[in-house]
Protein backbone atom coordinates (compact mmCIF):
# COMPACT_ATOMS: atom_id res chain seq x y z
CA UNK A 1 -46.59 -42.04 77.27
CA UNK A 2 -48.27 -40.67 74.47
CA UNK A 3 -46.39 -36.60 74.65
CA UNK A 4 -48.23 -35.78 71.52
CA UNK A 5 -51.59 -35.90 73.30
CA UNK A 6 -50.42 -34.48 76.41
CA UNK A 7 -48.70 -31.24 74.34
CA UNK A 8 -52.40 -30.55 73.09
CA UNK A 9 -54.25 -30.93 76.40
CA UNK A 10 -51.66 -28.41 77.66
CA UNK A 11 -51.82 -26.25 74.56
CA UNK A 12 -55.74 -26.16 74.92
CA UNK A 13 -55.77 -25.95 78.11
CA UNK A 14 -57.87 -29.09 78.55
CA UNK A 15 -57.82 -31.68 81.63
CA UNK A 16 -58.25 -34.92 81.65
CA UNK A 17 -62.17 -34.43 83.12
CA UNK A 18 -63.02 -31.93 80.68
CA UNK A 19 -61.73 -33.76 77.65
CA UNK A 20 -63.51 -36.69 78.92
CA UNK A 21 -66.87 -35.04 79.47
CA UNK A 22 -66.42 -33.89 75.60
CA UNK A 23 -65.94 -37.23 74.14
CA UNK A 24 -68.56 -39.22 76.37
CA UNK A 25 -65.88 -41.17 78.31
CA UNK A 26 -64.69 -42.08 81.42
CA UNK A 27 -61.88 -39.99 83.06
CA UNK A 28 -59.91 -42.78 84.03
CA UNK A 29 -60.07 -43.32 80.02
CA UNK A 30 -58.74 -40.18 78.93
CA UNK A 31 -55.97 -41.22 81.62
CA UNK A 32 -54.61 -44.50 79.70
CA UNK A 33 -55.00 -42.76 76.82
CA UNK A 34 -52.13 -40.14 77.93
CA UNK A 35 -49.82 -43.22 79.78
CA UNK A 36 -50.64 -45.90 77.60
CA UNK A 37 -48.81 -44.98 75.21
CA UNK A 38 -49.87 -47.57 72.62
CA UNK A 39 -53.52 -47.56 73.63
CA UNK A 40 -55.37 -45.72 70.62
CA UNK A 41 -59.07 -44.91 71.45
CA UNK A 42 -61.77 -46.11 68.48
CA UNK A 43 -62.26 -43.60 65.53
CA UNK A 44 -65.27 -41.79 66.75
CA UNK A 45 -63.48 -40.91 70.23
CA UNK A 46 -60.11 -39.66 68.11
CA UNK A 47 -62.17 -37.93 65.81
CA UNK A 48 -64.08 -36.09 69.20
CA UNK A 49 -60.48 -35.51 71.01
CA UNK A 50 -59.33 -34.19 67.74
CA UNK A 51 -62.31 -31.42 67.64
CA UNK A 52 -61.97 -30.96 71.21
CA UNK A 53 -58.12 -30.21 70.77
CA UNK A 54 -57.97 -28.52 67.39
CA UNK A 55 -55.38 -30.74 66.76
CA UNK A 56 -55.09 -34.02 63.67
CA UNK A 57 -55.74 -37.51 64.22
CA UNK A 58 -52.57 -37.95 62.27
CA UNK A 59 -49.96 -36.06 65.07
CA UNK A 60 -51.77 -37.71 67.84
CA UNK A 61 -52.01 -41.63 66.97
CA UNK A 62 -50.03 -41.91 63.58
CA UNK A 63 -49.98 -45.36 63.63
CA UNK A 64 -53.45 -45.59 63.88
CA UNK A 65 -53.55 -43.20 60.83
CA UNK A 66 -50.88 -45.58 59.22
CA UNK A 67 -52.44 -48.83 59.89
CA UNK A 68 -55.77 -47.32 58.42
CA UNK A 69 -54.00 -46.46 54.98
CA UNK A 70 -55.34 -48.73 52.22
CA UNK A 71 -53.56 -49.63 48.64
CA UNK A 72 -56.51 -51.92 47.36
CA UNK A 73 -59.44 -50.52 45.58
CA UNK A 74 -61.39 -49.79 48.73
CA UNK A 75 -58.62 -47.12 49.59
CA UNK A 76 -61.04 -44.27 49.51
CA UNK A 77 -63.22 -46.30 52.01
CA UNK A 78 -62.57 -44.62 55.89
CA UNK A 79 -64.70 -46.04 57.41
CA UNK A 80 -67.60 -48.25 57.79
CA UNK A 81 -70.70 -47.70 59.85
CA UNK A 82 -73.71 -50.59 60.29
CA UNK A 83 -75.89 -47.25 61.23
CA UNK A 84 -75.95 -43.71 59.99
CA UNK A 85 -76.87 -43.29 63.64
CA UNK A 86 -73.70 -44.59 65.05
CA UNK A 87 -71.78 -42.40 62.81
CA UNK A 88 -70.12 -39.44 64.79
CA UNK A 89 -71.84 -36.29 64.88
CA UNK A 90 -68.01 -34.64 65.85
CA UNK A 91 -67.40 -36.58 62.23
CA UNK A 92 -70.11 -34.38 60.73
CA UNK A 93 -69.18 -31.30 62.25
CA UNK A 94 -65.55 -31.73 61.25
CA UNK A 95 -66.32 -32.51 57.68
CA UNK A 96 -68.38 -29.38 56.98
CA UNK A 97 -66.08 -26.79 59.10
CA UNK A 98 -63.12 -28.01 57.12
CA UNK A 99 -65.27 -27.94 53.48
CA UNK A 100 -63.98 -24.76 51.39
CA UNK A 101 -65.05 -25.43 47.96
CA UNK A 102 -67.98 -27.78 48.32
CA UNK A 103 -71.20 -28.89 50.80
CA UNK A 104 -73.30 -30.92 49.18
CA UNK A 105 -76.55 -32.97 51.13
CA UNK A 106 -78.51 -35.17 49.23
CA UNK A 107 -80.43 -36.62 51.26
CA UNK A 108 -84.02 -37.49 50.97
CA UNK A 109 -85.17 -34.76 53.62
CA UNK A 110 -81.85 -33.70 55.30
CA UNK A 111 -84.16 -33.43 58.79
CA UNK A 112 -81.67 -34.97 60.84
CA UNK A 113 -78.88 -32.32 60.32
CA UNK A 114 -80.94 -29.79 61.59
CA UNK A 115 -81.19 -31.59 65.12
CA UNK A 116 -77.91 -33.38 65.43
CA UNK A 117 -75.69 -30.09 64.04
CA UNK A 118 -75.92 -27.19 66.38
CA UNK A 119 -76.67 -23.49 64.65
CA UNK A 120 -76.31 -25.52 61.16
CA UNK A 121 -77.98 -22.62 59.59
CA UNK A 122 -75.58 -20.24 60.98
CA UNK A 123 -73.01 -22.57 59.51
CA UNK A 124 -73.94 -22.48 56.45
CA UNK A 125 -74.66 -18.76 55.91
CA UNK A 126 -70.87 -18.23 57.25
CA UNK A 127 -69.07 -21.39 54.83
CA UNK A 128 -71.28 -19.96 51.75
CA UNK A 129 -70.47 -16.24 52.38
CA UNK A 130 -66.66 -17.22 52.36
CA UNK A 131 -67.06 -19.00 48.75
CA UNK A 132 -68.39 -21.98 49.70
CA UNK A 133 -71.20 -23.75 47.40
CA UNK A 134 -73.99 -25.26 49.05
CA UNK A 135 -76.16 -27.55 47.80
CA UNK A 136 -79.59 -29.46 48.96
CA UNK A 137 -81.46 -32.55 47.27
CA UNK A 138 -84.54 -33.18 48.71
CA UNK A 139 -87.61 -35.42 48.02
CA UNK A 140 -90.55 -33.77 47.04
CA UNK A 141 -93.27 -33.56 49.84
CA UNK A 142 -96.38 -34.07 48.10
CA UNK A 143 -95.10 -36.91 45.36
CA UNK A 144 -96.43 -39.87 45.50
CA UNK A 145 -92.58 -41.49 45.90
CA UNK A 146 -92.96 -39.65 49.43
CA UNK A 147 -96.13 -41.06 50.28
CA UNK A 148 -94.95 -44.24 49.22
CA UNK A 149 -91.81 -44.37 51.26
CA UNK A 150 -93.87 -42.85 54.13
CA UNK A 151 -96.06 -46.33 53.61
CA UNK A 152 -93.30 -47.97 54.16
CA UNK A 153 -91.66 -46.48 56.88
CA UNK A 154 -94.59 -46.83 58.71
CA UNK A 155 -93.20 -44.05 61.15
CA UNK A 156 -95.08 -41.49 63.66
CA UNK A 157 -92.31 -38.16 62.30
CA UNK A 158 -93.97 -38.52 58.73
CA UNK A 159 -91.36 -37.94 55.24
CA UNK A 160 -93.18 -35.17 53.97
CA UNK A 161 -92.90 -33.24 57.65
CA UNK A 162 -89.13 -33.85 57.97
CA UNK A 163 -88.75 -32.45 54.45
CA UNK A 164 -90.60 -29.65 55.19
CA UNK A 165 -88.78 -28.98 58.56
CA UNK A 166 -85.66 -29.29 56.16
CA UNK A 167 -87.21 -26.52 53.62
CA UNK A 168 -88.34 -24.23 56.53
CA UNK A 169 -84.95 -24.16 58.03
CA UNK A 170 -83.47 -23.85 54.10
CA UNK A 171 -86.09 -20.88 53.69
CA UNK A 172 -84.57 -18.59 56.77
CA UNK A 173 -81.13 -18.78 54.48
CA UNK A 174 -81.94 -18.58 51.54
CA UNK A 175 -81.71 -14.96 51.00
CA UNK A 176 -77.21 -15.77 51.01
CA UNK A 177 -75.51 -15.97 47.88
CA UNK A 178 -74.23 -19.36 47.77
CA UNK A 179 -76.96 -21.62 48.67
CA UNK A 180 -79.29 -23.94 46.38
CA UNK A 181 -81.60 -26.12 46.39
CA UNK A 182 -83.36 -28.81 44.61
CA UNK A 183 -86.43 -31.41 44.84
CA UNK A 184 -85.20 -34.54 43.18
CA UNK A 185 -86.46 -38.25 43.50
CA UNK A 186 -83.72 -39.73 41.81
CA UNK A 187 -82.26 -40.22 45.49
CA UNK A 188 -85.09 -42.14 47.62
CA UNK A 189 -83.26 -44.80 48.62
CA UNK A 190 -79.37 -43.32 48.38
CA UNK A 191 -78.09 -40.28 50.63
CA UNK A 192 -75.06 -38.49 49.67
CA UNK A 193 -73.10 -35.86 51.52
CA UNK A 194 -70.05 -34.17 50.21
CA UNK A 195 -67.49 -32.18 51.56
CA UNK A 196 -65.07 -31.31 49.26
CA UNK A 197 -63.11 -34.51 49.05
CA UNK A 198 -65.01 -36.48 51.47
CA UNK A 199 -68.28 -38.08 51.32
CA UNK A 200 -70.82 -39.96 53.62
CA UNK A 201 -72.78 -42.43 51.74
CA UNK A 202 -75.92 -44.11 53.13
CA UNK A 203 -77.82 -46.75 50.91
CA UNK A 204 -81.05 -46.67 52.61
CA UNK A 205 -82.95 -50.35 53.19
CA UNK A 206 -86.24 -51.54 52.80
CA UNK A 207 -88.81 -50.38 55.61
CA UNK A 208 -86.00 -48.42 57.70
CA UNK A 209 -85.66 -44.61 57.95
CA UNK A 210 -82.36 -43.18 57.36
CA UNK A 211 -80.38 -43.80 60.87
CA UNK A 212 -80.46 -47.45 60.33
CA UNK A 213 -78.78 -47.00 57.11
CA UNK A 214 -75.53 -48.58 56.66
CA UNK A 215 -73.03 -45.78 56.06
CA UNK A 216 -69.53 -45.26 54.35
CA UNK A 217 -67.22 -42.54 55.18
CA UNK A 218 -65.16 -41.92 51.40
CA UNK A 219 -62.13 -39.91 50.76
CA UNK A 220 -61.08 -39.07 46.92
CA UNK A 221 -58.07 -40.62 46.30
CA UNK A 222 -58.42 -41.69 42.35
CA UNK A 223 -60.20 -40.62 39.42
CA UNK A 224 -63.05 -42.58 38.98
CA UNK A 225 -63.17 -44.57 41.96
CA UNK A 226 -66.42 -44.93 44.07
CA UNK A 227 -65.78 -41.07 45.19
CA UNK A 228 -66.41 -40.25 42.02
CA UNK A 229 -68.39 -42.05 40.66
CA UNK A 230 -71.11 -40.83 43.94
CA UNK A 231 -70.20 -37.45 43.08
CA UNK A 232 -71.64 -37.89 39.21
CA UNK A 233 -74.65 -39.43 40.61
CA UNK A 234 -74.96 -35.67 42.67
CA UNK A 235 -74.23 -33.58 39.84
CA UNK A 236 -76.80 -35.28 37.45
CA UNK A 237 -79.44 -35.41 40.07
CA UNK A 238 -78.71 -31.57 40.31
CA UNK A 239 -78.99 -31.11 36.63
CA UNK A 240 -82.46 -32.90 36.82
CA UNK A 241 -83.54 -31.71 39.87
CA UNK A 242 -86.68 -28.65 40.16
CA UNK A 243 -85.88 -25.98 41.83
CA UNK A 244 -87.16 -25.46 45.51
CA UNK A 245 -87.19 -21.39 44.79
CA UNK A 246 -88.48 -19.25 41.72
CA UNK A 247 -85.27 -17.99 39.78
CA UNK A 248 -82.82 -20.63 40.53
CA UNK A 249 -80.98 -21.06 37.02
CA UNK A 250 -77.85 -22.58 38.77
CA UNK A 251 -76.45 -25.12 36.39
């Protein structure tokens, strides 16, 4: 019997239907899950029951948490994801509601976290008014690195209209202290999100659009390791970067 799970169902006041229905599962699932003791669910449903319980992955399958601990270089790898689209969106959403010092999304035009991340905006506006600092990378819209990459991608949704969804949505919020934002083409073909010590990296390929990118989910856990050494790649895209907005002398 796995009591650790069954303690937060009854602290949350969450059956076995309802917790199912939240991680896209089968009742009779959630139901091992609680009397199979040693049955631990893949990482995207833990990381779902663990946002639909408030509760961490760490008190409710610790051996899974121990088994994923790493002591070779690729220690600050999570996990690995063959698609950016089959990387959790509860993942997402618990990276940037735990983030305190530190958003950062550079990605070429950011369009899918407007559709995948419900009230993102309103997100935002609440993590940068509590200290937060939020940053944006995105590709210029009328360069001709867009319209080449738009050649490529050979898709209906053009580049240069998912950036400018992205600097629409950026434009309704810009107006809060905390929040920045930058065209930069140093980045066409590599996404990086932080969140204070995590990251989600996404080396885009050759004729594919971003959710077929392979993806990496990276904690810090060294100086200079591939956290890092991402993170420098941010900061001197930022320094480079134009900014989006008149008056923006953020260094």
């Amino acid at each position: 019997m796995n009591d650790a799970l069954r303690r937060a169902m009854l602290q949350a006041r969450m059956t076995d239907r309802k917790l199912a229905e939240r991680c896209g599962v089968d009742v009779k699932t959630v139901g091992r899950w609680i009397t199979e003791g040693g049955r631990v669910p893949r990482a995207r449903h833990r990381w779902a029951v663990c946002e639909a319980l408030g509760e961490e992955e760490a008190v409710l399958w610790p051996a899974a948490v121990k088994k994923a601990v790493k002591t070779g270089p690729d220690r600050e790898v999570v996990s690995v994801y063959p698609y950016r689209s089959g990387c959790p969106a509860s993942l997402w959403r618990a990276l940037i509601a735990k983030a305190e010092r530190e958003l950062a999304f550079a990605g070429y035009t950011n369009y899918f976290l407007w559709l995948e991340q419900a009230r993102f905006g309103a997100a935002l506006q609440r993590k940068a008014a509590s200290g937060c600092r939020i940053r944006f990378l995105v590709g210029d819209p009328d360069s001709e690195l867009t319209r080449s990459r738009e050649r490529e991608e050979g898709v209906a949704l053009s580049l240069s209209t998912r950036i400018r969804v992205t600097l629409a949505e950026l434009e309704k919020i810009r107006h809060q202290p905390g929040i920045d934002a930058r065209y930069s083409g140093g980045h066409a073909y590599l996404s990086v999100f932080r969140f204070d010590d995590d990251m989600i990296v996404t080396p885009l390929l050759t004729h594919r659009v971003g959710h077929d990118a392979p993806t990496l989910h990276l904690r810090r856990q060294q100086k200079d390791g591939m956290f890092d050494r991402f993170a420098s790649h941010v900061e001197e895209l930022w320094k480079r970067g134009v900014p989006v907005w008149e008056g923006d002398s953020d260094g």
